[in-house]
C-alpha atoms as a PDB file:
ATOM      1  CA  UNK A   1      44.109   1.328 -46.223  1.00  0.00           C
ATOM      2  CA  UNK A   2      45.157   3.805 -48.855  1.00  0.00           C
ATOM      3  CA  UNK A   3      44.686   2.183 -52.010  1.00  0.00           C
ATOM      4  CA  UNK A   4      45.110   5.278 -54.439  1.00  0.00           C
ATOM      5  CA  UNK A   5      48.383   6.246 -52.423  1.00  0.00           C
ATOM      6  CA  UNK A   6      50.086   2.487 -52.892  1.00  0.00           C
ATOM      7  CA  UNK A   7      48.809   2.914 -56.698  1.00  0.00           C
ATOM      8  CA  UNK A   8      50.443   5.879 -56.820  1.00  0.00           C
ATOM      9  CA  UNK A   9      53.643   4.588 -55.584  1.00  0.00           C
ATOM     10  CA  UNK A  10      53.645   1.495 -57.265  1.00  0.00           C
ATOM     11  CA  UNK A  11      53.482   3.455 -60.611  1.00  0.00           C
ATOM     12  CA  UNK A  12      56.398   5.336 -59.264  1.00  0.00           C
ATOM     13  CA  UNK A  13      58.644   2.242 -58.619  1.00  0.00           C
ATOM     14  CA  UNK A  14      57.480   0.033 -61.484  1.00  0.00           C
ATOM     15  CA  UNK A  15      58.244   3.534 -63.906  1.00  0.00           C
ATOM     16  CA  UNK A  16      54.672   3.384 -65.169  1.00  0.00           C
ATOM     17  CA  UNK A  17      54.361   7.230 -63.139  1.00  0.00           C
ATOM     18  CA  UNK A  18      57.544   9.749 -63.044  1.00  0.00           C
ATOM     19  CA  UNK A  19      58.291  11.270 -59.980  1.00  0.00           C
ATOM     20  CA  UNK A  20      57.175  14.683 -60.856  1.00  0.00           C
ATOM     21  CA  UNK A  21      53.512  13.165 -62.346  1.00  0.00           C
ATOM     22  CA  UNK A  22      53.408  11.821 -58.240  1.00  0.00           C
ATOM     23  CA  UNK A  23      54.634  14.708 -57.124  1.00  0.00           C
ATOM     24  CA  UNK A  24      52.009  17.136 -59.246  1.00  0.00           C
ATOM     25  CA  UNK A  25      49.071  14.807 -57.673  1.00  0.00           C
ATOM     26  CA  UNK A  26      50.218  14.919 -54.376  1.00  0.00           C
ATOM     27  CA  UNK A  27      50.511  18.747 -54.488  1.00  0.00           C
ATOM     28  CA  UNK A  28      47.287  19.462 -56.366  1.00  0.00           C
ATOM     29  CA  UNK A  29      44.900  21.752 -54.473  1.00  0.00           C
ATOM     30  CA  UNK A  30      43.201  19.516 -51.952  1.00  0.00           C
ATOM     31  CA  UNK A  31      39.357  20.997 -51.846  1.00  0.00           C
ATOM     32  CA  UNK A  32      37.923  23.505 -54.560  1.00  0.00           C
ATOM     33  CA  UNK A  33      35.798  26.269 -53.177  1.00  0.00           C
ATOM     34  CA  UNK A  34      32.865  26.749 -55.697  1.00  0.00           C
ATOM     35  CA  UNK A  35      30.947  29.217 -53.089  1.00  0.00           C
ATOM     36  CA  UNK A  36      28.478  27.220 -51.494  1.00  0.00           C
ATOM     37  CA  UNK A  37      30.505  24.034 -51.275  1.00  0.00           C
ATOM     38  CA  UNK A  38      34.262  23.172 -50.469  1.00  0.00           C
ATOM     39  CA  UNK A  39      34.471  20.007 -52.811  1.00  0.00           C
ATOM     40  CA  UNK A  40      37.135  17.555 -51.576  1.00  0.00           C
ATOM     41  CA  UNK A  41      39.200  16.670 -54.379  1.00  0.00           C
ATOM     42  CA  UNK A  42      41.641  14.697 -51.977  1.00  0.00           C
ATOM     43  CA  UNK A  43      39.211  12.578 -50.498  1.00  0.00           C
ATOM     44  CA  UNK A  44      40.002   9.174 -52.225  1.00  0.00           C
ATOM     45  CA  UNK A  45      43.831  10.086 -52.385  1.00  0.00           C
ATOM     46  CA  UNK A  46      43.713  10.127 -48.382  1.00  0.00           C
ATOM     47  CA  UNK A  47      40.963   7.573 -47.745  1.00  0.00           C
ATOM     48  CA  UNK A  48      40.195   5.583 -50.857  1.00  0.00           C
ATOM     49  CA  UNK A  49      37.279   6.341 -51.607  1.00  0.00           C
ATOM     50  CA  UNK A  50      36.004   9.484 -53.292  1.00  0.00           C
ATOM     51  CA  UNK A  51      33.655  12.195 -51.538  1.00  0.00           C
ATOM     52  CA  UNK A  52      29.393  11.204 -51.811  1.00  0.00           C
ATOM     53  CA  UNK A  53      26.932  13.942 -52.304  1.00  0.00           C
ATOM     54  CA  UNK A  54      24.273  13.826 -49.553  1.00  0.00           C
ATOM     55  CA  UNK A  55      21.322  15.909 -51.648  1.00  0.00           C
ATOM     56  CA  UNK A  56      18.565  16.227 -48.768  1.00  0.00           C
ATOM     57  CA  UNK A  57      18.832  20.082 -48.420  1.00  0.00           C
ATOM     58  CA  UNK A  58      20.286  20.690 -51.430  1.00  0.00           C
ATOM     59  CA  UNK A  59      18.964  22.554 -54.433  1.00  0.00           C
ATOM     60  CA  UNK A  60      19.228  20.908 -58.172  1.00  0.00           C
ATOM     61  CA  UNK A  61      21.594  23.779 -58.847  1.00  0.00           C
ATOM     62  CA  UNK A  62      24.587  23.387 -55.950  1.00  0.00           C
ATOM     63  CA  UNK A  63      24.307  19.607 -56.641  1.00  0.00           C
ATOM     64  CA  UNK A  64      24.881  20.104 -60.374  1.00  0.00           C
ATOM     65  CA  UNK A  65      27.549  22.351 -59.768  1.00  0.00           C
ATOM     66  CA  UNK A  66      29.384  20.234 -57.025  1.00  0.00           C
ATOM     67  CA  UNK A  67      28.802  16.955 -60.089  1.00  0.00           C
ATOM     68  CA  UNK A  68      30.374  18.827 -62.190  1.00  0.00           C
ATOM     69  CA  UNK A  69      33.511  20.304 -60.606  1.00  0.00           C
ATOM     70  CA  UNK A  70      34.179  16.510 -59.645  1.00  0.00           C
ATOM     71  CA  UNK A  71      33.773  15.340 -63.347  1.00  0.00           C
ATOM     72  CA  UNK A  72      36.492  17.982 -64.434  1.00  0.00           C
ATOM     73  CA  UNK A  73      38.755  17.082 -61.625  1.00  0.00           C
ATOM     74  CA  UNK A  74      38.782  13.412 -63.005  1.00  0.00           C
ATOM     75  CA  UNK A  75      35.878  11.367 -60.621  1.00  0.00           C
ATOM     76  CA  UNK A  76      34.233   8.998 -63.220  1.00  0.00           C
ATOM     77  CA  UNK A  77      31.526   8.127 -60.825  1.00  0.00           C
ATOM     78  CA  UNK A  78      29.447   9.965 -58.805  1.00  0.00           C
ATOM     79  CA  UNK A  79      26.949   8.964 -55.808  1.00  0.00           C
ATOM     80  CA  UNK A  80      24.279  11.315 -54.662  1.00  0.00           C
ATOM     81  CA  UNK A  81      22.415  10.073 -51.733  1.00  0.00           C
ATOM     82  CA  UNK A  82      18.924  11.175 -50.492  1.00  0.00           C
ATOM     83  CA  UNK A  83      18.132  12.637 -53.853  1.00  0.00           C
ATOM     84  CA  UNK A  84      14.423  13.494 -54.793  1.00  0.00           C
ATOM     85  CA  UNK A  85      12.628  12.662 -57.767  1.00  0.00           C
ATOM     86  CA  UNK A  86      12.195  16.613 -58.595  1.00  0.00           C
ATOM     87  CA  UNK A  87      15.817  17.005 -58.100  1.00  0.00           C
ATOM     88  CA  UNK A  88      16.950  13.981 -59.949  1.00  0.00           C
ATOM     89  CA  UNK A  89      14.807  15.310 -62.834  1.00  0.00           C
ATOM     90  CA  UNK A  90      16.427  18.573 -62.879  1.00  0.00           C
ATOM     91  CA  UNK A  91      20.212  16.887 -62.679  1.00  0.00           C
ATOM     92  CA  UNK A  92      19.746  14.989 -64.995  1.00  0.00           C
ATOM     93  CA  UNK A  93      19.553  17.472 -67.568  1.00  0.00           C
ATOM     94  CA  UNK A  94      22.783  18.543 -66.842  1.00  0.00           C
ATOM     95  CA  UNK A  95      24.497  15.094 -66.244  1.00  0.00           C
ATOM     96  CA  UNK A  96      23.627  11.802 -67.542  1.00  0.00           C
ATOM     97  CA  UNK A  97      22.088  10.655 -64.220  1.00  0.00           C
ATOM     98  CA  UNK A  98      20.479   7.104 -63.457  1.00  0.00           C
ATOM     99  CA  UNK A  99      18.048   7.587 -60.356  1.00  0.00           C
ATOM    100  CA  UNK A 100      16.909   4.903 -58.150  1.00  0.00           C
ATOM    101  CA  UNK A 101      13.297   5.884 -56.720  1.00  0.00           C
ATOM    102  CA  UNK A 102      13.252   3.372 -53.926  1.00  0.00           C
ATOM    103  CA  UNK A 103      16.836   4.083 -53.018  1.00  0.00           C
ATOM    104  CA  UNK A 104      16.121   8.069 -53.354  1.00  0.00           C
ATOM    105  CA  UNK A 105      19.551   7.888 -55.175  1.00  0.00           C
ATOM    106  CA  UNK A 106      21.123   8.880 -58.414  1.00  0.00           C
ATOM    107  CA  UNK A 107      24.422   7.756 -60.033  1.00  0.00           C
ATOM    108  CA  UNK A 108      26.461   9.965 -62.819  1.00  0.00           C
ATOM    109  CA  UNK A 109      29.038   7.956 -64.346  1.00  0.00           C
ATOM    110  CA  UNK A 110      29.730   3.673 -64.708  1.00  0.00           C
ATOM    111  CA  UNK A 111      29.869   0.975 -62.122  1.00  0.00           C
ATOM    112  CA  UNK A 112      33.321   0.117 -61.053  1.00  0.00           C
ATOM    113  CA  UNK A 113      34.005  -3.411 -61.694  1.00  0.00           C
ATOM    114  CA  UNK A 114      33.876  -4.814 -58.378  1.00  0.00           C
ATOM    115  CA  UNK A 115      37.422  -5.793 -56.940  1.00  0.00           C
ATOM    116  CA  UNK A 116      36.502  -6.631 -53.063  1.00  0.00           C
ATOM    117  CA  UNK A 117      38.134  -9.598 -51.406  1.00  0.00           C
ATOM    118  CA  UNK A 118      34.134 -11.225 -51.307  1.00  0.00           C
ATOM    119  CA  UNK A 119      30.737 -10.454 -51.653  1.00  0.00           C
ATOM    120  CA  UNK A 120      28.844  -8.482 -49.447  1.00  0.00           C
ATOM    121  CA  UNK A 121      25.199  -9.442 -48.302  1.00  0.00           C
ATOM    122  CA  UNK A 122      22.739  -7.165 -48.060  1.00  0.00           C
ATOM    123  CA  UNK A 123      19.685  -9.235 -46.397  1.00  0.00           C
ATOM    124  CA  UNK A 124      16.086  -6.907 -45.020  1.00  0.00           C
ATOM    125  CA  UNK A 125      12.915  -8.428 -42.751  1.00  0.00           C
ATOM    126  CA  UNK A 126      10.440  -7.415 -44.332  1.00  0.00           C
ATOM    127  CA  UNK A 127       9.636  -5.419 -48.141  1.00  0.00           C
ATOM    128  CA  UNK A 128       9.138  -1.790 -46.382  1.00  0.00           C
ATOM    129  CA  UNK A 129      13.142  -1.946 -45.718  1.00  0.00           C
ATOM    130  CA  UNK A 130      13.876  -2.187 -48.798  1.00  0.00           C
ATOM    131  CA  UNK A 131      14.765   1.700 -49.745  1.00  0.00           C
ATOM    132  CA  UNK A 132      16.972   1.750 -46.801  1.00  0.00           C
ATOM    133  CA  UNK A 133      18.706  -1.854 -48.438  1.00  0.00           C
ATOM    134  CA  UNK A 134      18.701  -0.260 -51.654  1.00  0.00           C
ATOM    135  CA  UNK A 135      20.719   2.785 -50.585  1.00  0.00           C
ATOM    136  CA  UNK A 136      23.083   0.545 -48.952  1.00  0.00           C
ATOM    137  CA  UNK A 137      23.127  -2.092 -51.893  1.00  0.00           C
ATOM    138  CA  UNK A 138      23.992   0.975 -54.540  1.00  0.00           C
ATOM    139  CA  UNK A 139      26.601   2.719 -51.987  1.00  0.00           C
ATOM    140  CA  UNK A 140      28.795  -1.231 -51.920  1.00  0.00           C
ATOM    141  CA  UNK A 141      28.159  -1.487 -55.752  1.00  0.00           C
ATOM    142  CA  UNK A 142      29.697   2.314 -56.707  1.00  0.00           C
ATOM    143  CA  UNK A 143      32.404   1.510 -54.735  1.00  0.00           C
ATOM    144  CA  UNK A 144      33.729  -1.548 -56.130  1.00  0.00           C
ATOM    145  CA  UNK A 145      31.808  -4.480 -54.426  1.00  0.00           C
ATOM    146  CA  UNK A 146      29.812  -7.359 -55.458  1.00  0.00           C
ATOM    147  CA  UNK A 147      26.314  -7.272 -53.926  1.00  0.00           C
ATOM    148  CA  UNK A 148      23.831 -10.265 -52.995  1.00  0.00           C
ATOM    149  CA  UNK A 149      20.244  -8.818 -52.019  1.00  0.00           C
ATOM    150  CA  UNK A 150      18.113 -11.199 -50.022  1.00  0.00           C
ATOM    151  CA  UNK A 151      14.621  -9.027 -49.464  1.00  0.00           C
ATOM    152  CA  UNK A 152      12.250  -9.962 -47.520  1.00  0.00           C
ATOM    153  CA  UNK A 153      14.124 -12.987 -44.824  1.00  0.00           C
ATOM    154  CA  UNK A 154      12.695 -11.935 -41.454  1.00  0.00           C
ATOM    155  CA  UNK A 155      12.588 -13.578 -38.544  1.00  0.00           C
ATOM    156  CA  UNK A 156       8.584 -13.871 -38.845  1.00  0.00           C
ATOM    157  CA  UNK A 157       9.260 -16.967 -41.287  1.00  0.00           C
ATOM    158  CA  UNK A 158      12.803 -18.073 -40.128  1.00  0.00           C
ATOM    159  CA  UNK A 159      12.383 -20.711 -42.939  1.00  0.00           C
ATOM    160  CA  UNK A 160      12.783 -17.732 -45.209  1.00  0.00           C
ATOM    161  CA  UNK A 161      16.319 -16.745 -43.711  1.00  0.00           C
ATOM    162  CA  UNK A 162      17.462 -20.771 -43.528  1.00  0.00           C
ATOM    163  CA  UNK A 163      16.886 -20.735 -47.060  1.00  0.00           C
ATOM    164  CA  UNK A 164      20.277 -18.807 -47.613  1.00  0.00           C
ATOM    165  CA  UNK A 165      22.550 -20.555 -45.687  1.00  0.00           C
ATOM    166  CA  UNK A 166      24.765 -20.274 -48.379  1.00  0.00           C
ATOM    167  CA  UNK A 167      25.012 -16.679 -49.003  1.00  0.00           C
ATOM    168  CA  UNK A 168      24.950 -16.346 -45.262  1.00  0.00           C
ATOM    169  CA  UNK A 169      27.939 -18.776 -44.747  1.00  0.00           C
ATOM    170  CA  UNK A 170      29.777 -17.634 -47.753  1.00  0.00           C
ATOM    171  CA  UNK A 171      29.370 -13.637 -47.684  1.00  0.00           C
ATOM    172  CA  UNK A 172      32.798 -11.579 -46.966  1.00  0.00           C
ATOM    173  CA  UNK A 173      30.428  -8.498 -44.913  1.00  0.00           C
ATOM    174  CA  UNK A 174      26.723  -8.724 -44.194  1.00  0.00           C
ATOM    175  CA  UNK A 175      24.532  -6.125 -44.050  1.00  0.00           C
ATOM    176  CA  UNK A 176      21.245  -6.748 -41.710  1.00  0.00           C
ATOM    177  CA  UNK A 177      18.240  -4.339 -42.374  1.00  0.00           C
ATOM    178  CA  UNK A 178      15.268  -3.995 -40.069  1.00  0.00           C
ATOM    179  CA  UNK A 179      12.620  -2.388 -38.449  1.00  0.00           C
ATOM    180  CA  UNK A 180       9.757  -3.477 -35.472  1.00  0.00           C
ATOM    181  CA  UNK A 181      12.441  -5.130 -33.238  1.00  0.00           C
ATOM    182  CA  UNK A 182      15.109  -5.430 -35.276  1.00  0.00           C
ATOM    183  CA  UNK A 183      15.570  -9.427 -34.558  1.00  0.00           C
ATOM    184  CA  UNK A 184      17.625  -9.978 -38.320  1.00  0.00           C
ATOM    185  CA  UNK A 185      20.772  -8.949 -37.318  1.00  0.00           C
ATOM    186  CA  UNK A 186      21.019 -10.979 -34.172  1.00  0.00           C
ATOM    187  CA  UNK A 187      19.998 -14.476 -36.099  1.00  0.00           C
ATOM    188  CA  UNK A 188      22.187 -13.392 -39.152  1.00  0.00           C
ATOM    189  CA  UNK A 189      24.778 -12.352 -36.804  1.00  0.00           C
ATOM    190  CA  UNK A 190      24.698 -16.162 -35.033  1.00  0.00           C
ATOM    191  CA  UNK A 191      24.780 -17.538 -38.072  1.00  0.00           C
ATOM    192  CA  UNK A 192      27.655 -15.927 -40.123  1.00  0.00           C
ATOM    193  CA  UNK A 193      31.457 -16.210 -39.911  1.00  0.00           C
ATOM    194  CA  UNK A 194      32.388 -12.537 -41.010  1.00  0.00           C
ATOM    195  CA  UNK A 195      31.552  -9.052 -39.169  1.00  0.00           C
ATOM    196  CA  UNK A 196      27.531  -8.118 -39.598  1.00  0.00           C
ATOM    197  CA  UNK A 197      26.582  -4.342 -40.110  1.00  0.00           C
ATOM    198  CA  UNK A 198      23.483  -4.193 -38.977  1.00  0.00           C
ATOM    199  CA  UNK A 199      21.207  -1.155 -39.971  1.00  0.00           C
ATOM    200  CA  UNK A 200      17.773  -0.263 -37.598  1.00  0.00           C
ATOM    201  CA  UNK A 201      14.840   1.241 -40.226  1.00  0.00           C
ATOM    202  CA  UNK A 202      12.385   3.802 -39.004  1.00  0.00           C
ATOM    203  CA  UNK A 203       9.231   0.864 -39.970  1.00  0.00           C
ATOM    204  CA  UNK A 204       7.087  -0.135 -37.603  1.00  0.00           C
ATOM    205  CA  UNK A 205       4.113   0.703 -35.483  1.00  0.00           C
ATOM    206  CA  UNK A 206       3.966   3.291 -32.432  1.00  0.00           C
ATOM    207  CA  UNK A 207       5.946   1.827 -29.827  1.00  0.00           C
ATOM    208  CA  UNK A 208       8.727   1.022 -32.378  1.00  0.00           C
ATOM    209  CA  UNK A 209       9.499   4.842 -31.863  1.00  0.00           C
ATOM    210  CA  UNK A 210      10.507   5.403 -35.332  1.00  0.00           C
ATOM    211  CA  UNK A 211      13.376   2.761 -35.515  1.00  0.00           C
ATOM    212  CA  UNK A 212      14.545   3.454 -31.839  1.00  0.00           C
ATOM    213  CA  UNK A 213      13.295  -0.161 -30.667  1.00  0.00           C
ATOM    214  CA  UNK A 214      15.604  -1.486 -33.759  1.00  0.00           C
ATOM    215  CA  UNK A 215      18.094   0.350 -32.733  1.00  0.00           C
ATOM    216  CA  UNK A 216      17.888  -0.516 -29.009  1.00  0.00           C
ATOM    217  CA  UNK A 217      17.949  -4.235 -29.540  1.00  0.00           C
ATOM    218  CA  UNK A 218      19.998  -4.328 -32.475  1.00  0.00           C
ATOM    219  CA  UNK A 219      22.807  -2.581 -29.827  1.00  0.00           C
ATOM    220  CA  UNK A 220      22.140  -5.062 -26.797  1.00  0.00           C
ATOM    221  CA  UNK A 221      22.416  -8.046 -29.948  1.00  0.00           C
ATOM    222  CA  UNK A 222      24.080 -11.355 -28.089  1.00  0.00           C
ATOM    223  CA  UNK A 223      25.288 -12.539 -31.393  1.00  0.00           C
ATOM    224  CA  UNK A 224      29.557 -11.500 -31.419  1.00  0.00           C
ATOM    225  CA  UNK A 225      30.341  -9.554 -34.390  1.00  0.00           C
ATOM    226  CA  UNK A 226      27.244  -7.199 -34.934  1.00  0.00           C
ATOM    227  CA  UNK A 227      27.675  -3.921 -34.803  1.00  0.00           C
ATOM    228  CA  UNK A 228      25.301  -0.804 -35.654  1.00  0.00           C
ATOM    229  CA  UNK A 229      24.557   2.246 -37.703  1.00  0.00           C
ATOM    230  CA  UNK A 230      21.993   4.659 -37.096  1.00  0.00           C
ATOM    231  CA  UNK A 231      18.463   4.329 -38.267  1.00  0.00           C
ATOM    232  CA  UNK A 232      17.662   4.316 -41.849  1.00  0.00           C
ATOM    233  CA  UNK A 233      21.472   4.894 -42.918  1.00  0.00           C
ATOM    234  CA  UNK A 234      21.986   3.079 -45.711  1.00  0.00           C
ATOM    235  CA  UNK A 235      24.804   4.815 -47.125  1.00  0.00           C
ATOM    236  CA  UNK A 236      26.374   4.583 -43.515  1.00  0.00           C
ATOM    237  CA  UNK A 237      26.198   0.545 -43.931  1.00  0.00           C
ATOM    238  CA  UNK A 238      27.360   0.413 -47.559  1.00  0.00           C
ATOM    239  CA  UNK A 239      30.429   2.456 -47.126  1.00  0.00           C
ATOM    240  CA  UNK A 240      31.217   0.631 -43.993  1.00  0.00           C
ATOM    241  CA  UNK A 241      30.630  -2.674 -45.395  1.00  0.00           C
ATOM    242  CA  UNK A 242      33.186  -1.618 -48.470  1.00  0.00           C
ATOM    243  CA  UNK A 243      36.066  -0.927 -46.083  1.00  0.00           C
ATOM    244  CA  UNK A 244      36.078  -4.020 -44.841  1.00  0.00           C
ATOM    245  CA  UNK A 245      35.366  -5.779 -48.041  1.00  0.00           C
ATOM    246  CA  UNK A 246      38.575  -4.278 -49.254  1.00  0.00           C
ATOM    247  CA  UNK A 247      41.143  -5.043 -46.271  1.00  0.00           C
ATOM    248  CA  UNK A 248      43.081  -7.370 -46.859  1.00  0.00           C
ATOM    249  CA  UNK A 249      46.191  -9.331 -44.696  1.00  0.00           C
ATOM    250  CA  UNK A 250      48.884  -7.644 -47.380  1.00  0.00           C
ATOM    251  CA  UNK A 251      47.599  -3.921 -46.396  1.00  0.00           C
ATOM    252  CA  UNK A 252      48.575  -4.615 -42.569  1.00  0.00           C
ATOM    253  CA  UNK A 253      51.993  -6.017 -43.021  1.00  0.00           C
END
């Protein structure tokens, strides 16, 4: 799936792109080396989607400077993950930045109008997993996708999770978000016709090991079609969910 790449070449057979325009993209530099970072410029040419900025260990500087050598090499929107509030403060006097506290995420640019094949689901156990949702709600939504949240469905009050059958039934991708023992994602995942990402969160008491009981059962699931990210990666589910939101039958022929 190349989706830039069959634009690209679409606009050169349909005339709406000359040949030297295609050419000139194809041959612009492929990374831009600003010092401390190597920005990607190619990265949604050669895989569709453009590069994220992860800010944890960042400072406000590099991450304005990497925002804004994307901006001038034409990305409209721009996702920084793991962003603090400090940070977000001091970036967003430089770029016109909406930050998401729970999320610990900021955007710089518009929301794409979403253009997946479906919607994707993005369903937690309990209220504490809702920053790790949130990161991979906003990662689906900057990338193109329609988003359903359903907070809060845990197996603790199953009645709660029967309550969206629909959504359930109907979603394209689901994302399952958990901590303690991670249960979600196997129910959801019994439930639901189309693939579930499941995502183990670091909540819980002692012997949940930070997320690694999640994790454990969420990888020995006996519901078909789950598979698993590592703990608390919300961006990890949300990109993942998008590539699969946007395959489609035509783009295998």
């Amino acid at each position: 799936m190349n989706t830039e790449i069959r634009k690209l070449l679409e606009g050169v057979s349909d005339g709406s792109v000359s040949i030297d325009d295609a050419l000139l993209k194809l041959k612009t530099k492929p990374f831009e080396d600003i010092g401390y970072a190597k920005v990607d410029m190619h990265r949604k040419l050669r895989q569709g989607t453009a590069e994220v900025i992860y800010g944890a260990g960042k400072t406000p500087e590099q991450i304005i400077g990497i925002a804004a050598t994307m901006l001038q090499n034409g990305q409209n929107t721009i996702l920084i993950t793991r962003l603090d509030q400090e940070a977000a403060s001091e970036v967003g006097k430089a770029h016109p930045l909406h930050y998401y506290k729970d999320a610990r995420c900021g955007i710089i640019g518009p929301l794409p109008v979403p253009d997946g094949i479906g919607r994707i689901v993005v369903a937690t156990g309990g209220t504490s997993d809702i920053p790790v949702a949130e990161e991979a709600a906003l990662t689906a939504a900057v990338l193109g996708n329609e988003v359903v949240r359903l907070y809060d469905v845990g197996v603790a009050g199953l009645h709660r999770t029967l309550a969206h059958l629909d959504d359930i039934m109907s979603a394209s991708v689901i994302i399952a978000i958990a901590g303690m023992e991670g249960a979600l994602a196997s129910v959801i995942g019994g439930l639901a016709d189309c693939p579930v990402i499941a995502v183990p969160t670091s909540v819980g008491y002692g012997a949940s090991f930070h997320g690694l009981s999640a994790l454990l059962s969420m990888l020995n699931s006996c519901a078909s079609g789950v598979s698993v990210v590592n703990i608390d990666n919300g961006f990890g589910a949300g990109y993942l969910a998008n590539m699969i939101n946007h395959t489609s039958k035509k783009e295998h022929k």
